[in-house]
N, C-alpha and C. Protein backbone atom coordinates (compact mmCIF):
# COMPACT_ATOMS: atom_id res chain seq x y z
N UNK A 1 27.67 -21.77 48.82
CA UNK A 1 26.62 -21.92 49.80
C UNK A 1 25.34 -22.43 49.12
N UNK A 2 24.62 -23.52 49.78
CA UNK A 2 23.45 -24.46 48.91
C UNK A 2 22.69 -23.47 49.58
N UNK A 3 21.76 -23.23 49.09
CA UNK A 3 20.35 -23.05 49.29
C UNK A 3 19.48 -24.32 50.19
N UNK A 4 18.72 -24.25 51.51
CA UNK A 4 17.96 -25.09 52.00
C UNK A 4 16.73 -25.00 51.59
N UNK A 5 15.77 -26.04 51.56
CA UNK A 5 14.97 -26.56 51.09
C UNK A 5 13.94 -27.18 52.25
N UNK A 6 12.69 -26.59 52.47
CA UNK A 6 12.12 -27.26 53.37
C UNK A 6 11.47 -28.99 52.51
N UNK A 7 11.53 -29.91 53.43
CA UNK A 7 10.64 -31.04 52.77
C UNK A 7 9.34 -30.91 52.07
N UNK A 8 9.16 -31.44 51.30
CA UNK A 8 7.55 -31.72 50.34
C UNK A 8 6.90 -33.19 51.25
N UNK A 9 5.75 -32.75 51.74
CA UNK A 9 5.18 -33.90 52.35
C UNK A 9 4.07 -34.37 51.44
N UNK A 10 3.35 -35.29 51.42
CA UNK A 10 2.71 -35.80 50.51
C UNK A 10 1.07 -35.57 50.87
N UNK A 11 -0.17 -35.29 50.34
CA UNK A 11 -1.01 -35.48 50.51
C UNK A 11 -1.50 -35.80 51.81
N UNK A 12 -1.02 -37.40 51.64
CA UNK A 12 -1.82 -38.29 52.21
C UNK A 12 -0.99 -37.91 53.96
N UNK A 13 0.41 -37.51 53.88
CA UNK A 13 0.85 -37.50 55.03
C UNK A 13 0.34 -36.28 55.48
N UNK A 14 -0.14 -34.86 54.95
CA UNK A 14 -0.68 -33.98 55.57
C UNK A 14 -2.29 -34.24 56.04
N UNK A 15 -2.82 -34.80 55.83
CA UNK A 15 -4.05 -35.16 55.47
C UNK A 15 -4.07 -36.03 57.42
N UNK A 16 -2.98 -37.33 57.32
CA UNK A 16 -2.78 -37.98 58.78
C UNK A 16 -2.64 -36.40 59.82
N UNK A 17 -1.47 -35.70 59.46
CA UNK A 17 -1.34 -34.51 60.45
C UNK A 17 -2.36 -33.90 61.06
N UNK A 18 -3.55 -33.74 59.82
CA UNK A 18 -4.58 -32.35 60.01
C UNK A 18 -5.08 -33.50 61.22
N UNK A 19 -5.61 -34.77 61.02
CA UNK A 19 -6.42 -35.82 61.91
C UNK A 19 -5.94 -35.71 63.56
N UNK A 20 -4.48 -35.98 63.04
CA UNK A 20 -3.77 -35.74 64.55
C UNK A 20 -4.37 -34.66 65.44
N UNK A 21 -4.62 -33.69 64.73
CA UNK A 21 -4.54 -32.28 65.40
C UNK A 21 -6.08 -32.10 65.73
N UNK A 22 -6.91 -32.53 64.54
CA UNK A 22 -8.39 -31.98 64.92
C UNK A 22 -8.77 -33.06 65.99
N UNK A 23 -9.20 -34.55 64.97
CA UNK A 23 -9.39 -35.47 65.92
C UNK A 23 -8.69 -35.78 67.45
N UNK A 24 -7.76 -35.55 67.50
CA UNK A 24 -7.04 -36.24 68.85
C UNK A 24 -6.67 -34.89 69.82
N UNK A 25 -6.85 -33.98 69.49
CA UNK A 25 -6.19 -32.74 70.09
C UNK A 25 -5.43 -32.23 70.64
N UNK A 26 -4.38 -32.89 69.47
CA UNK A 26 -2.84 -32.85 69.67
C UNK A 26 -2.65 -31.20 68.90
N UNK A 27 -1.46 -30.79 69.64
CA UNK A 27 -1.10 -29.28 68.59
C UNK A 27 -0.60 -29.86 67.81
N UNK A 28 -0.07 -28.71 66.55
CA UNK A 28 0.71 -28.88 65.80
C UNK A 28 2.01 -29.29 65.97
N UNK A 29 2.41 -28.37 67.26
CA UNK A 29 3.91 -28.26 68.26
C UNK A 29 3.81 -29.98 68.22
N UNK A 30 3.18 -30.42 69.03
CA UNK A 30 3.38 -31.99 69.62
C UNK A 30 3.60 -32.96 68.02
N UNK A 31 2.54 -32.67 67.47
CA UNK A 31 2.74 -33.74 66.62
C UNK A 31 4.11 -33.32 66.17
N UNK A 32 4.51 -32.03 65.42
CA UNK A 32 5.99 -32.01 64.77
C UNK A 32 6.81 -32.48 65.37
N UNK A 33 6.64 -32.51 67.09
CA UNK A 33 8.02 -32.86 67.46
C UNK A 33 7.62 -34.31 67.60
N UNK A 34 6.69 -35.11 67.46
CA UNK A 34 6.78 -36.53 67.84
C UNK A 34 7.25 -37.10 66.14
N UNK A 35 6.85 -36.48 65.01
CA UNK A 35 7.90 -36.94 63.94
C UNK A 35 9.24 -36.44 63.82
N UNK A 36 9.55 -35.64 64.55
CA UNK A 36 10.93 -35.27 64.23
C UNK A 36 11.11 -34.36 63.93
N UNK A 37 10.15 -33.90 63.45
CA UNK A 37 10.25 -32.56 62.88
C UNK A 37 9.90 -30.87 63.34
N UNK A 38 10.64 -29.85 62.28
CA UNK A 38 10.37 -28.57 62.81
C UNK A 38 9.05 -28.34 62.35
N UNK A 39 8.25 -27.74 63.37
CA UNK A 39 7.05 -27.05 63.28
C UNK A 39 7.55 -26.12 62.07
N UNK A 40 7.90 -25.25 61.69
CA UNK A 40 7.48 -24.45 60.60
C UNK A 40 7.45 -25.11 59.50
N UNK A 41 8.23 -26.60 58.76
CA UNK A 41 7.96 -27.08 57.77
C UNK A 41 6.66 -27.91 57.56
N UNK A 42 5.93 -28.00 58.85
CA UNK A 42 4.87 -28.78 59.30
C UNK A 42 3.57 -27.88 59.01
N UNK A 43 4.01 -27.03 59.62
CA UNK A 43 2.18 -26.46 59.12
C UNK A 43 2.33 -24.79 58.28
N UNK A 44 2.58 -25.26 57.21
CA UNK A 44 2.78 -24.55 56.20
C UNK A 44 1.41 -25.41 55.19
């Protein structure tokens, strides 16, 4: 059995997220799911 691994996002891509969320006043929820992704690897 592997061990899972949440993704490593980069700087610059958390940095776009925080913008999403403050500037535009998108949640966290929305933006994760408009990349694809699970909210808990997102705003960690």
């Amino acid at each position: 059995m592997s061990k899972r691994t949440r993704p490593t996002y980069s700087p610059e891509f958390r940095l776009e997220l925080t913008k999403e969320v403050i500037v535009n006043g998108r949640s966290v929820h929305e933006v994760a799911e408009s990349l694809g992704s699970d909210i808990s690897s997102v705003d960690k």
